[in-house]
N, C-alpha and C. Protein backbone atom coordinates (compact mmCIF):
# COMPACT_ATOMS: atom_id res chain seq x y z
N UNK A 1 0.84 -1.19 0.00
CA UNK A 1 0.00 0.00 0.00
C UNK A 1 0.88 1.24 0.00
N UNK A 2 0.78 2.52 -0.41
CA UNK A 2 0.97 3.40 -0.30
C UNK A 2 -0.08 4.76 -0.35
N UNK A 3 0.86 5.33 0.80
CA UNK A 3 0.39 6.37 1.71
C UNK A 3 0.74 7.82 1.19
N UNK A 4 -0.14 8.56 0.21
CA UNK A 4 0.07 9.38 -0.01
C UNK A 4 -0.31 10.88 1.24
N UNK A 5 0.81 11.62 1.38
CA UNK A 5 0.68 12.21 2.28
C UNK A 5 1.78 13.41 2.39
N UNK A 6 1.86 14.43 3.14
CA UNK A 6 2.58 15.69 3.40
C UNK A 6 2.94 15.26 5.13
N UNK A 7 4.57 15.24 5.15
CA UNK A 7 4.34 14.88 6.11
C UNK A 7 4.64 16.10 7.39
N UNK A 8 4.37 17.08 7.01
CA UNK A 8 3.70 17.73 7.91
C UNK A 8 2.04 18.13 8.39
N UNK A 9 1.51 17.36 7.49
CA UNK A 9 -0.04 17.10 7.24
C UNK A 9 -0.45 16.53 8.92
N UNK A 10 -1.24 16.66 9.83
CA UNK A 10 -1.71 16.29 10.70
C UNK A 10 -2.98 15.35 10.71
N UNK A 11 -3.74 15.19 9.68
CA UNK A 11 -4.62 14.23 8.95
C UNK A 11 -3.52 13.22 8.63
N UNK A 12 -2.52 13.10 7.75
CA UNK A 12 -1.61 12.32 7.25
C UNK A 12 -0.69 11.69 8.10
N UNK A 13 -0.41 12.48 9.66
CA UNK A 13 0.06 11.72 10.77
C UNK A 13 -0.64 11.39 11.40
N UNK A 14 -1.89 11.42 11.46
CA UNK A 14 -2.98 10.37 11.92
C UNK A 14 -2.43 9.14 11.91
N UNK A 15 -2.56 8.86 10.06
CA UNK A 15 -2.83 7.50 9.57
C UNK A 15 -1.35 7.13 9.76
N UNK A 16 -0.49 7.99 9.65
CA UNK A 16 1.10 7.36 9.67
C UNK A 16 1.00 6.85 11.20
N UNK A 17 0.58 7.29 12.39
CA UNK A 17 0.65 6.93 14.16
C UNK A 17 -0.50 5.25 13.63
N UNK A 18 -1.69 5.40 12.98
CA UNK A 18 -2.54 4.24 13.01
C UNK A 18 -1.90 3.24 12.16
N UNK A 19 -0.74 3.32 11.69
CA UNK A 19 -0.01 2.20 10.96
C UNK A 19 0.87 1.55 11.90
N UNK A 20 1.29 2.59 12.33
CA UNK A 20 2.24 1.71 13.40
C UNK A 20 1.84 1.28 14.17
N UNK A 21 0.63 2.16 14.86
CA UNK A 21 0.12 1.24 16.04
C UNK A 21 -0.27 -0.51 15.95
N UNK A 22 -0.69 0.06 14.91
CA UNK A 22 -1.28 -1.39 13.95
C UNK A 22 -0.04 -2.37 13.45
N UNK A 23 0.84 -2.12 13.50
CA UNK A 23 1.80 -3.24 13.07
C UNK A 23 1.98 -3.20 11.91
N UNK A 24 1.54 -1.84 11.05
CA UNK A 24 1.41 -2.09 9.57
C UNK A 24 2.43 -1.17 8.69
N UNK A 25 3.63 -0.65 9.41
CA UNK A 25 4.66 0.00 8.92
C UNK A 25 5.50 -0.32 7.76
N UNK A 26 5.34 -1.82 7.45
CA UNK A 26 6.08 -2.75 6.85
C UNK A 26 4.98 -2.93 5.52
N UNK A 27 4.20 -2.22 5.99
CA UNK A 27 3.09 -2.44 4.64
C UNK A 27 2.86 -1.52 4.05
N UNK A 28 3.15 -0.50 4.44
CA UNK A 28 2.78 0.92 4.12
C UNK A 28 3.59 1.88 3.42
N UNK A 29 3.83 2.21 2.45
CA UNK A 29 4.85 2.88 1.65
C UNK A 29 4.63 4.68 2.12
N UNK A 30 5.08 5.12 2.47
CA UNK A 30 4.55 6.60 2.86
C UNK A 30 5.24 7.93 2.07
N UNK A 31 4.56 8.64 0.70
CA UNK A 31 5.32 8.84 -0.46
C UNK A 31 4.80 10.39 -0.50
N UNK A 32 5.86 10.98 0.40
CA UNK A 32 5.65 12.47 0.09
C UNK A 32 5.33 12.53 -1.39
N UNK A 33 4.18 13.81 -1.36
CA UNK A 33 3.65 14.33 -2.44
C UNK A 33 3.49 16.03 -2.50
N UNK A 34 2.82 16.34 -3.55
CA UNK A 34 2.53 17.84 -4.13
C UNK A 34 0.93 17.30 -4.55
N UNK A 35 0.66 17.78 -3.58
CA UNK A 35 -0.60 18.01 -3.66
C UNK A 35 -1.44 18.97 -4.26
N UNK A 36 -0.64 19.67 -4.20
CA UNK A 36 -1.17 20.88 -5.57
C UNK A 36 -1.06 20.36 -7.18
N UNK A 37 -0.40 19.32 -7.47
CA UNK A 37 0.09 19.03 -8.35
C UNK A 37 -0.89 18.86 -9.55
N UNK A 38 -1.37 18.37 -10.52
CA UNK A 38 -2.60 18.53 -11.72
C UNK A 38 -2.60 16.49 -12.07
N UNK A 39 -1.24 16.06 -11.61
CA UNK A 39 -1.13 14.51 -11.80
C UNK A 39 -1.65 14.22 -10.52
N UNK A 40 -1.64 14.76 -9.07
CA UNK A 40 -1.79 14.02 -8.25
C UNK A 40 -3.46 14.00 -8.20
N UNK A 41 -4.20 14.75 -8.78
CA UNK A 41 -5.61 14.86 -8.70
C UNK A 41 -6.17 13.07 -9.24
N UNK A 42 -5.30 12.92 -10.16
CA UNK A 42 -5.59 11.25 -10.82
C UNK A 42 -5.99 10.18 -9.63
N UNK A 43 -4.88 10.90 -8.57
CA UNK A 43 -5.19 9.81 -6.88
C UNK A 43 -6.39 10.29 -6.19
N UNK A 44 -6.09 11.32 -5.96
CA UNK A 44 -7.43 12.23 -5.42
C UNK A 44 -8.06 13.43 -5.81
N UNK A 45 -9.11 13.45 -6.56
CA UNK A 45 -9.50 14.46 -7.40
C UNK A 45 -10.21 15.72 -6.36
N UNK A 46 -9.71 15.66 -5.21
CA UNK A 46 -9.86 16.84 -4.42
C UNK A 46 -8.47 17.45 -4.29
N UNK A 47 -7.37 16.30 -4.70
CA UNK A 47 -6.25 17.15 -4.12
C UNK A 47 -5.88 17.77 -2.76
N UNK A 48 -6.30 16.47 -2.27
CA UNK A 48 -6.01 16.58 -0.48
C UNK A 48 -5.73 15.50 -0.35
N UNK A 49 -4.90 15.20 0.99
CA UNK A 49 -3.99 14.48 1.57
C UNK A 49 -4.45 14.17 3.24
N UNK A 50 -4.21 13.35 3.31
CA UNK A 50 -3.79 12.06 2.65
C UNK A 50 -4.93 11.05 1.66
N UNK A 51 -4.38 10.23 1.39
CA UNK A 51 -4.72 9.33 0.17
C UNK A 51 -4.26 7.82 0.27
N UNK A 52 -4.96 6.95 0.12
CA UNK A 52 -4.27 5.03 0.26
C UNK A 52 -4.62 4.91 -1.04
N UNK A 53 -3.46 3.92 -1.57
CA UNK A 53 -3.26 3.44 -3.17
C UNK A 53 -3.35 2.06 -2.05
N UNK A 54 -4.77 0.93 -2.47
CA UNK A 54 -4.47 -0.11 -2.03
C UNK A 54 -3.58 -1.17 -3.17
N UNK A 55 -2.99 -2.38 -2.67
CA UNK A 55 -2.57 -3.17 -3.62
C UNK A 55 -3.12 -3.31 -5.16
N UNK A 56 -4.49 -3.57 -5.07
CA UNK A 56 -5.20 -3.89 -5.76
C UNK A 56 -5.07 -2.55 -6.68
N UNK A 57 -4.70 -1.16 -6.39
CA UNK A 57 -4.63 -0.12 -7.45
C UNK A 57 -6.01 1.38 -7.36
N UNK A 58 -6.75 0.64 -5.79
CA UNK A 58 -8.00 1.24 -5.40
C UNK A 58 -7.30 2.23 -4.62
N UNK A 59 -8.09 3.49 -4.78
CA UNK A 59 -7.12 4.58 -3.72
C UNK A 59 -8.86 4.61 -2.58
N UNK A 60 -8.53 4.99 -1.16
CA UNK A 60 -9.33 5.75 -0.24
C UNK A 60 -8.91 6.85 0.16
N UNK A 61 -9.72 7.97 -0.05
CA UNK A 61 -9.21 9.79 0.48
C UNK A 61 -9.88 9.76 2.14
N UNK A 62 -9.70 10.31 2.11
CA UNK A 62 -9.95 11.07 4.24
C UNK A 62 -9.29 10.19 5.26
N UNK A 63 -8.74 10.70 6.20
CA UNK A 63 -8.20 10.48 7.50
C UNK A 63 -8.92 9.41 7.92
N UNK A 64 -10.45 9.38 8.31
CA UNK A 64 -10.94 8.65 9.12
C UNK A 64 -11.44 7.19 8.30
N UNK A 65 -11.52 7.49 7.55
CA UNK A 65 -11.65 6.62 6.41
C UNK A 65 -10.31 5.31 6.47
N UNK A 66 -9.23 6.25 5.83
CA UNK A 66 -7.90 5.28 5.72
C UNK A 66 -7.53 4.83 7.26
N UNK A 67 -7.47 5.51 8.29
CA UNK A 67 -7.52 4.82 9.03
C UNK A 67 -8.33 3.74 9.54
N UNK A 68 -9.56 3.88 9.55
CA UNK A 68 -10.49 2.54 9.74
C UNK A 68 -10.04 1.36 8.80
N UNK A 69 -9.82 1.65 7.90
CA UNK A 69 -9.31 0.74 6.61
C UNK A 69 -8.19 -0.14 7.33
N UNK A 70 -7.20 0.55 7.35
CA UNK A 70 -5.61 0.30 8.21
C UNK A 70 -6.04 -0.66 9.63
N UNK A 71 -6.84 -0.06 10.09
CA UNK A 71 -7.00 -0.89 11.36
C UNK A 71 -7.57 -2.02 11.80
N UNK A 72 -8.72 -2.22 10.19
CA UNK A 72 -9.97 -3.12 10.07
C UNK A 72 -8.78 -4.33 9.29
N UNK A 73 -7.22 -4.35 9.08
CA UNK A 73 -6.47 -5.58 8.38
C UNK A 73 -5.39 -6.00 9.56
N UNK A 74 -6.03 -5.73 11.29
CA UNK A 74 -5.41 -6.71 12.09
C UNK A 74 -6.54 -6.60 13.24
N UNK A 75 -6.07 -7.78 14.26
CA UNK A 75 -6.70 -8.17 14.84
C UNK A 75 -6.65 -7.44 16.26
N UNK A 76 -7.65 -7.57 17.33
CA UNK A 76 -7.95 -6.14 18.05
C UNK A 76 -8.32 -5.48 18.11
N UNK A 77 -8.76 -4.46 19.19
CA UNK A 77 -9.33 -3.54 19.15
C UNK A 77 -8.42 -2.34 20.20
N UNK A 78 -7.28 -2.42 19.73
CA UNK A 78 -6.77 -1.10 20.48
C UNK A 78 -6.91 0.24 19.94
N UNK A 79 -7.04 0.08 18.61
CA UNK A 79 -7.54 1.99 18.25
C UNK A 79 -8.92 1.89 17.96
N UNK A 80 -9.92 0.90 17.67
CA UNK A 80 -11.17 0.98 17.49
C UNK A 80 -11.91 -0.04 18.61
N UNK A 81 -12.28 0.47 19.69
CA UNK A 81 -13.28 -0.26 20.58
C UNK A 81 -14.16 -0.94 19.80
N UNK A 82 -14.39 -2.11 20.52
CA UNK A 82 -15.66 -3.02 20.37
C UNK A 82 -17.14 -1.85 19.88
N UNK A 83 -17.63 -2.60 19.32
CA UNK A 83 -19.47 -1.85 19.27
C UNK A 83 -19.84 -1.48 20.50
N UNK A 84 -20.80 -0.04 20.81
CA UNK A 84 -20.80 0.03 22.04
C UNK A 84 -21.19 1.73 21.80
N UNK A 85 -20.82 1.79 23.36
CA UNK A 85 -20.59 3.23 24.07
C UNK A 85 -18.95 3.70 23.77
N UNK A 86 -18.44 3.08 24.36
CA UNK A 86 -16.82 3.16 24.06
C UNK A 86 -16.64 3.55 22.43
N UNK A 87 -17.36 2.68 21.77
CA UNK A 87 -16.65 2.99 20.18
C UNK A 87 -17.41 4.58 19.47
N UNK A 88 -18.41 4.64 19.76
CA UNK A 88 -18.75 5.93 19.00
C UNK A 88 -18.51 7.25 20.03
N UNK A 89 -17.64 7.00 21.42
CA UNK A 89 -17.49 7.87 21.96
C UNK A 89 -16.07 8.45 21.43
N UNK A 90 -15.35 7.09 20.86
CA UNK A 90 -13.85 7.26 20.35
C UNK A 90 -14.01 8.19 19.17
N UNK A 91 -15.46 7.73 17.97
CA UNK A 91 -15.36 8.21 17.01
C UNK A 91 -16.12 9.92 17.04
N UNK A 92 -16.82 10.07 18.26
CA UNK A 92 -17.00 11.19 18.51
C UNK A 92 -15.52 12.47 19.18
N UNK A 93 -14.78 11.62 19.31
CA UNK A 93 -13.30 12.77 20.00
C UNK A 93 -12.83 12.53 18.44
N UNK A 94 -12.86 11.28 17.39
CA UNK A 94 -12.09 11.71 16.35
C UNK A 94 -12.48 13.05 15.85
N UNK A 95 -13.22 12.94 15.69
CA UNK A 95 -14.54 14.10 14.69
C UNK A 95 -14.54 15.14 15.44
N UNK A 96 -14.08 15.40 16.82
CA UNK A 96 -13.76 16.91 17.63
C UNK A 96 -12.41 17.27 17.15
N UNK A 97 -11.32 16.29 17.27
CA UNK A 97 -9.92 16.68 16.89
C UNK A 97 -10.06 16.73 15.63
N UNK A 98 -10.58 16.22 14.70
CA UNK A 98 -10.45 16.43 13.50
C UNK A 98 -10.72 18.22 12.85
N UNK A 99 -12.11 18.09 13.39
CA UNK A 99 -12.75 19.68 13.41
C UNK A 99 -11.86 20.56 14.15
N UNK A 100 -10.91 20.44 14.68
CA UNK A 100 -10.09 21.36 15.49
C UNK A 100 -9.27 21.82 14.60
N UNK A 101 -8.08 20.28 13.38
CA UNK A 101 -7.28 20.90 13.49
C UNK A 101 -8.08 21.15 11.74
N UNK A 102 -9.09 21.39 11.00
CA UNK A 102 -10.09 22.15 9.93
C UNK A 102 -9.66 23.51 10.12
N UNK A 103 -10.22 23.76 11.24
CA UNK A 103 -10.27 24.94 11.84
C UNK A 103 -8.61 25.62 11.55
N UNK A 104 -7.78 25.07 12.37
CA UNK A 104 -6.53 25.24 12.15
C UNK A 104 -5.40 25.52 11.17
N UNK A 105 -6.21 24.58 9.58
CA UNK A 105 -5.98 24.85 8.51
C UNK A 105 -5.98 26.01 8.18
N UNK A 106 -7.52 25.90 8.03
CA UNK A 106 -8.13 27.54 7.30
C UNK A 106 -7.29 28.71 7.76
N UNK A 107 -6.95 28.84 9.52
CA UNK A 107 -5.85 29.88 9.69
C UNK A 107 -4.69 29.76 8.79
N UNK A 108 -4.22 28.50 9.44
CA UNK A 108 -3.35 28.40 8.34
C UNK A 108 -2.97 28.92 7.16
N UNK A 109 -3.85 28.21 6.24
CA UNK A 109 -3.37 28.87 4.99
C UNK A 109 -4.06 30.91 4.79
N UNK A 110 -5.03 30.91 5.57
CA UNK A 110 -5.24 32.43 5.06
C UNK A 110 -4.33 33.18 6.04
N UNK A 111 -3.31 32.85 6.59
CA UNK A 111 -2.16 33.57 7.03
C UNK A 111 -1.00 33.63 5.42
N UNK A 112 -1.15 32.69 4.60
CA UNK A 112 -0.07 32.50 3.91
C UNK A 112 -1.09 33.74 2.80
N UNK A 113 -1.69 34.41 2.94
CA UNK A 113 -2.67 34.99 2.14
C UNK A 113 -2.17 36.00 2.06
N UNK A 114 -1.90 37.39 1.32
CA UNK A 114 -1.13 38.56 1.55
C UNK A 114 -2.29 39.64 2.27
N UNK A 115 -1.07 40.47 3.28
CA UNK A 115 -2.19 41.09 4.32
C UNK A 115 -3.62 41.43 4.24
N UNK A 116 -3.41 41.87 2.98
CA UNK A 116 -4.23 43.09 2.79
C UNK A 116 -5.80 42.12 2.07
N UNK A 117 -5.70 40.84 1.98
CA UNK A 117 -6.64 39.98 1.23
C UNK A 117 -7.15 39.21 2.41
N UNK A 118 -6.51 39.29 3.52
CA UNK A 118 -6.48 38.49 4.64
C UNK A 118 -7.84 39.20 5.70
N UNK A 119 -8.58 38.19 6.15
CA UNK A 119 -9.89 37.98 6.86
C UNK A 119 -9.35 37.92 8.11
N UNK A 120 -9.22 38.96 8.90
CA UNK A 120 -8.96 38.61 10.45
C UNK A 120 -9.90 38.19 11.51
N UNK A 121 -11.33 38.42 10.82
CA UNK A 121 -12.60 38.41 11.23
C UNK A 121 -12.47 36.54 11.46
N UNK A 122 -12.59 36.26 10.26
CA UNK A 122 -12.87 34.66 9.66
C UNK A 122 -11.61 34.16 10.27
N UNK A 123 -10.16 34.51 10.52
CA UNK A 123 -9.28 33.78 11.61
C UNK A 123 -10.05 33.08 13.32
N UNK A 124 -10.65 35.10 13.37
CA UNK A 124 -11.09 34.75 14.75
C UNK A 124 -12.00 33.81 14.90
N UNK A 125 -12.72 33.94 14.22
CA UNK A 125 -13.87 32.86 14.22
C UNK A 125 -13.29 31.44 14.34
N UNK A 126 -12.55 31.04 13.34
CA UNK A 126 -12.03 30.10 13.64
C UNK A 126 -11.24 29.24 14.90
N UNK A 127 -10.65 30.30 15.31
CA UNK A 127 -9.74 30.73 16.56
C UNK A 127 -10.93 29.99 17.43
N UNK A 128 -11.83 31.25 17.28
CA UNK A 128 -12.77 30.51 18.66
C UNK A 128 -13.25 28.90 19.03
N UNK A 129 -13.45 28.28 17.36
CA UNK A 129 -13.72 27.53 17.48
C UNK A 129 -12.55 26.37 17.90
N UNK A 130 -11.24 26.89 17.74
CA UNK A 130 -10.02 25.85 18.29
C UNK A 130 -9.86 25.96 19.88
N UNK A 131 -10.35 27.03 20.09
CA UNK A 131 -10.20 27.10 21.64
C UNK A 131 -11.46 26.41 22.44
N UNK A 132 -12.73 26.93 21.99
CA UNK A 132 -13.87 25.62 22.36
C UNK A 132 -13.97 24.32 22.47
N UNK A 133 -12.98 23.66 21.06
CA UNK A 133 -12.73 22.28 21.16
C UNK A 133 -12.03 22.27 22.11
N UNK A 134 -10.25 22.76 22.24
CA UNK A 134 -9.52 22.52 23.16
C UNK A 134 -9.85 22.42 24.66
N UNK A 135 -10.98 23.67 24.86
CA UNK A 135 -11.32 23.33 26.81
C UNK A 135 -12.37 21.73 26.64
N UNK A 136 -13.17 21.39 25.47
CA UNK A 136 -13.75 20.13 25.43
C UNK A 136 -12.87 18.93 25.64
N UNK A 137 -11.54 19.05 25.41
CA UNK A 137 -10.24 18.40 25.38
C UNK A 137 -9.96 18.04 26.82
N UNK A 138 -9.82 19.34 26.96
CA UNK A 138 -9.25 19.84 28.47
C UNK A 138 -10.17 18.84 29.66
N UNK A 139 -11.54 18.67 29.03
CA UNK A 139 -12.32 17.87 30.59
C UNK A 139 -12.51 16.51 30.20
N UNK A 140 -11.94 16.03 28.67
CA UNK A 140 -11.76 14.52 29.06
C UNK A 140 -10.32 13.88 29.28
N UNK A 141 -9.43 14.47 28.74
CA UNK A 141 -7.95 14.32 29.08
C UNK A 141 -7.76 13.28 29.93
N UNK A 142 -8.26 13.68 31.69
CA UNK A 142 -7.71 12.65 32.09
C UNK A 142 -8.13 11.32 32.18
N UNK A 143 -9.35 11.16 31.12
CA UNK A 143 -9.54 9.53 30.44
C UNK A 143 -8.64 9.19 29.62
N UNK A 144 -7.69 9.62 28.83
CA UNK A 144 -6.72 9.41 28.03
C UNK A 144 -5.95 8.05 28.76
N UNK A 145 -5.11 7.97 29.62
CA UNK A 145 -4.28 7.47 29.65
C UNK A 145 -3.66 7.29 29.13
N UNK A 146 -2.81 5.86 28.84
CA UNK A 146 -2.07 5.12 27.70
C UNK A 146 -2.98 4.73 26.36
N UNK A 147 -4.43 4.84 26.35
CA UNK A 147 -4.94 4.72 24.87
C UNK A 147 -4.75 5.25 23.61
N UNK A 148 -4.54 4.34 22.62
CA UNK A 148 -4.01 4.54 21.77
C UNK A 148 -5.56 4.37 20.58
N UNK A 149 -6.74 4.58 20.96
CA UNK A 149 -8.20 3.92 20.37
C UNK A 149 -7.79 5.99 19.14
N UNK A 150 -8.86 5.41 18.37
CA UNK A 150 -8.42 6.59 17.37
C UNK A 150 -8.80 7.72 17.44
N UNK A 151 -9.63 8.43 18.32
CA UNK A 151 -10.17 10.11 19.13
C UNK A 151 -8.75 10.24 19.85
N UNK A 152 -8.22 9.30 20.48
CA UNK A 152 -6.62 9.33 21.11
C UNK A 152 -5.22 9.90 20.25
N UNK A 153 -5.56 8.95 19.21
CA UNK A 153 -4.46 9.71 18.43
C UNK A 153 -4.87 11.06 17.72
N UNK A 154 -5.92 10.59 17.03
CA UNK A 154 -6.45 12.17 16.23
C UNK A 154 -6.40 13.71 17.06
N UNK A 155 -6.50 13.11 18.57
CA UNK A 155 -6.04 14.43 19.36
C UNK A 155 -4.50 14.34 19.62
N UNK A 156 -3.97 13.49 19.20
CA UNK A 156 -2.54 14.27 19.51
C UNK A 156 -1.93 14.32 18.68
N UNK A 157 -2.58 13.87 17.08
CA UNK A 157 -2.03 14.59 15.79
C UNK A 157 -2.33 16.13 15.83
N UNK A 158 -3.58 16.60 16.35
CA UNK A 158 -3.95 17.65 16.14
C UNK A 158 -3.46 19.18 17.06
N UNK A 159 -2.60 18.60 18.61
CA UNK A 159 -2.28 19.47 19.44
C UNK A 159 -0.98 19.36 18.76
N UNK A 160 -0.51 18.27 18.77
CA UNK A 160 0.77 18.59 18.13
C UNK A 160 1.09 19.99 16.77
N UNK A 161 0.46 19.54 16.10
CA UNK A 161 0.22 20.39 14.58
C UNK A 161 -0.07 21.65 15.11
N UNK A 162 -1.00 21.79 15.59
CA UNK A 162 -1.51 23.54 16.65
C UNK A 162 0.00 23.97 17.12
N UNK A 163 0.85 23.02 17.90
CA UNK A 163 1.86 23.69 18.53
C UNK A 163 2.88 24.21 17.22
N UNK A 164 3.23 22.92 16.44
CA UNK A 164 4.02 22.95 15.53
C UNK A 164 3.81 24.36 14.33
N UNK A 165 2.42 24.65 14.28
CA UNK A 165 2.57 25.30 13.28
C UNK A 165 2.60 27.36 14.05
N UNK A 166 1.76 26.73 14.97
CA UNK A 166 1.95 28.04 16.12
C UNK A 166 0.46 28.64 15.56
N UNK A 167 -0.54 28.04 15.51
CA UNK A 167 -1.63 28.20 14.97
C UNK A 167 -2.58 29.13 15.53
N UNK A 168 -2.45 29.13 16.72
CA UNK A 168 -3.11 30.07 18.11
C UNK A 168 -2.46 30.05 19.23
N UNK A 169 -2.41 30.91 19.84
CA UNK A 169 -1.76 31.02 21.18
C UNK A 169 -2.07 30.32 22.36
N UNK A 170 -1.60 30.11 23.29
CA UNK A 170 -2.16 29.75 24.72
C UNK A 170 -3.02 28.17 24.50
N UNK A 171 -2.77 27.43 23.59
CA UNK A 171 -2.97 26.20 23.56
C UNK A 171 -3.05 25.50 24.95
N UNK A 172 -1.76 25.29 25.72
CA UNK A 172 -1.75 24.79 27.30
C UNK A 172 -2.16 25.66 28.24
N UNK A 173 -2.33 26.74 28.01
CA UNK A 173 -2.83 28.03 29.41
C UNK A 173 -3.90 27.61 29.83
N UNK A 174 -3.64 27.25 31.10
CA UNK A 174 -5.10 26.92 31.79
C UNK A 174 -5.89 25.37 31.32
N UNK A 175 -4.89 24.39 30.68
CA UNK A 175 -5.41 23.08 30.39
C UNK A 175 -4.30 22.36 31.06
N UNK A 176 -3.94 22.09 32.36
CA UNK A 176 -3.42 21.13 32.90
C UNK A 176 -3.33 19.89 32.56
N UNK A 177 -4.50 19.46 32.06
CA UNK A 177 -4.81 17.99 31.79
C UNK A 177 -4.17 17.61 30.57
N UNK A 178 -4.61 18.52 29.96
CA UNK A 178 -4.36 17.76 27.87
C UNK A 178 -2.70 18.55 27.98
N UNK A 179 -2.36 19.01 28.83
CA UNK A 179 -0.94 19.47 28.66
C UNK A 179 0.01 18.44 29.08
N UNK A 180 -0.62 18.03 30.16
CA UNK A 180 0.32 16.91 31.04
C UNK A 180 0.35 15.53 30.23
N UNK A 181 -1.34 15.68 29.94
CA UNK A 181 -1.30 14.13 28.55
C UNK A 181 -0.32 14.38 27.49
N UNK A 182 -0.21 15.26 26.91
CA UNK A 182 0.49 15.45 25.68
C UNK A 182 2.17 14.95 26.09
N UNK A 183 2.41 15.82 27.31
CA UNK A 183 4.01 15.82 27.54
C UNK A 183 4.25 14.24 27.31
N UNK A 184 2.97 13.22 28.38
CA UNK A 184 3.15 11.78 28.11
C UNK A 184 3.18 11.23 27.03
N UNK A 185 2.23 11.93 26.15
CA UNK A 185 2.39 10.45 24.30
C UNK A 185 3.38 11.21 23.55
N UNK A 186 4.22 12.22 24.17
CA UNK A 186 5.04 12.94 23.06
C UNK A 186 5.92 11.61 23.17
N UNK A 187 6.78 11.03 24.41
CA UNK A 187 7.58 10.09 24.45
C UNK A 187 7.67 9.02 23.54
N UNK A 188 6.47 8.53 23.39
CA UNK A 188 5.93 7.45 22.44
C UNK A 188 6.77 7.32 21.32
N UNK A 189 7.15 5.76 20.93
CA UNK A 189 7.68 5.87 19.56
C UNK A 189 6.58 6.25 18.20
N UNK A 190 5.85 5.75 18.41
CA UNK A 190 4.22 6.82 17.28
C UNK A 190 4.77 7.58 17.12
N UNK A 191 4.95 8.68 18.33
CA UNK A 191 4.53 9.92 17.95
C UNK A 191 6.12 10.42 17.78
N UNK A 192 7.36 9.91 18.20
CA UNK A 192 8.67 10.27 17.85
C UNK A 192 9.11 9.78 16.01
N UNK A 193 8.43 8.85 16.01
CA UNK A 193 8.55 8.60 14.58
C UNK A 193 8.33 9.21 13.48
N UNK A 194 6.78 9.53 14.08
CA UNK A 194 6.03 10.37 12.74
C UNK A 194 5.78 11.89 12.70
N UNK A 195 6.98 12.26 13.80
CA UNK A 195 7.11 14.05 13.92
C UNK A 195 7.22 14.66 12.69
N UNK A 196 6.85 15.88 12.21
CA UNK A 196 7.33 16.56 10.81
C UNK A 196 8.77 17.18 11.45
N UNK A 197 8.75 17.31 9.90
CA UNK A 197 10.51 17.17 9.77
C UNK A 197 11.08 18.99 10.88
N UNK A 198 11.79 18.87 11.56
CA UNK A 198 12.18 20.49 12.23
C UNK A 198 11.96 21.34 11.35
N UNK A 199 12.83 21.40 10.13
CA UNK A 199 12.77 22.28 9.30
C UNK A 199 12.28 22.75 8.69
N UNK A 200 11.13 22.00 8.51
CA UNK A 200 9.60 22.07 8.05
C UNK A 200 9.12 23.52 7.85
């Protein structure tokens, strides 16, 4: 398989943390791309990242997607709980971190926007909405533990990326919990593996 992806992409280190967790590193080809590119649309005709080229020559687009995929070809349930309460509570924190780091984008790139075209209005807005998720963060945290189920990782692809890209301020101010969790899965080989590059 190969893993089309940016690997400073925080969607794309999702699925790179759900490969390994999964035992599936050895299966997974992970092939920086240009996503802007007019050939790469042939993989994904949105031209977003990440992207799975399965064996067979079938591609799947979205995060939550390729990861379920990835996780549904071993046995277990450490990133996807059993049916239940547990499992759509996991897939309900994916779908918060996910929407966090959306949010995060859009700053993102309309910072790369030249001043004067630039929406400070539509930042804030956004803004607000990364800081709403984050105190939602903040009061389940200390259920985290050592889980590695996939609302687990998708939140620490997504604080990570917030820090990394410097997306909003005061991320840890006043969140004890998701600060102290974070310091813990930073250790992790996951998450030491699939860091974007410093120079980035």
């Amino acid at each position: 398989m190969k893993l089309y992806t940016s690997l400073t992409s925080p969607f794309g280190r999702k699925c790179r943390m759900v490969a390994q967790v999964a035992g599936l590193t050895d299966q997974v080809e992970v092939s920086q791309v240009d996503y802007h590119a007019a050939e790469y649309a042939k993989v994904n005709p949105l031209n977003k990242v990440p992207a799975l080229e399965r064996d067979d020559g079938t591609v799947l687009i979205d995060s939550p997607v390729i990861c379920a995929y990835l996780a549904s070809l071993v046995e277990g349930d450490n990133i996807y709980p059993p049916e239940g309460e547990a499992r759509w509570q996991a897939l309900c924190l994916e779908a918060l971190a996910d929407g966090i780091m959306d949010a995060g984008v859009l700053i993102f790139l309309e910072k790369k926007r030249r001043e004067e075209h630039q929406s400070h209005g539509w930042q804030e807005l956004q803004a607000g909405k990364i800081q709403s998720g984050l105190d939602a963060l903040e009061a389940v945290a200390p259920e985290f533990g050592d889980s590695t189920a996939i609302g687990v990782l998708s939140t620490a692809a997504c604080i990570s990326w917030l820090e990394f890209r410097s997306v909003v301020d005061g991320i840890r101010t006043g969140r004890p919990n998701l600060s102290s969790w974070l310091d813990d899965i930073s250790t992790k080989d996951f998450m030491i593996s699939t860091a974007p590059p410093a120079d980035a």
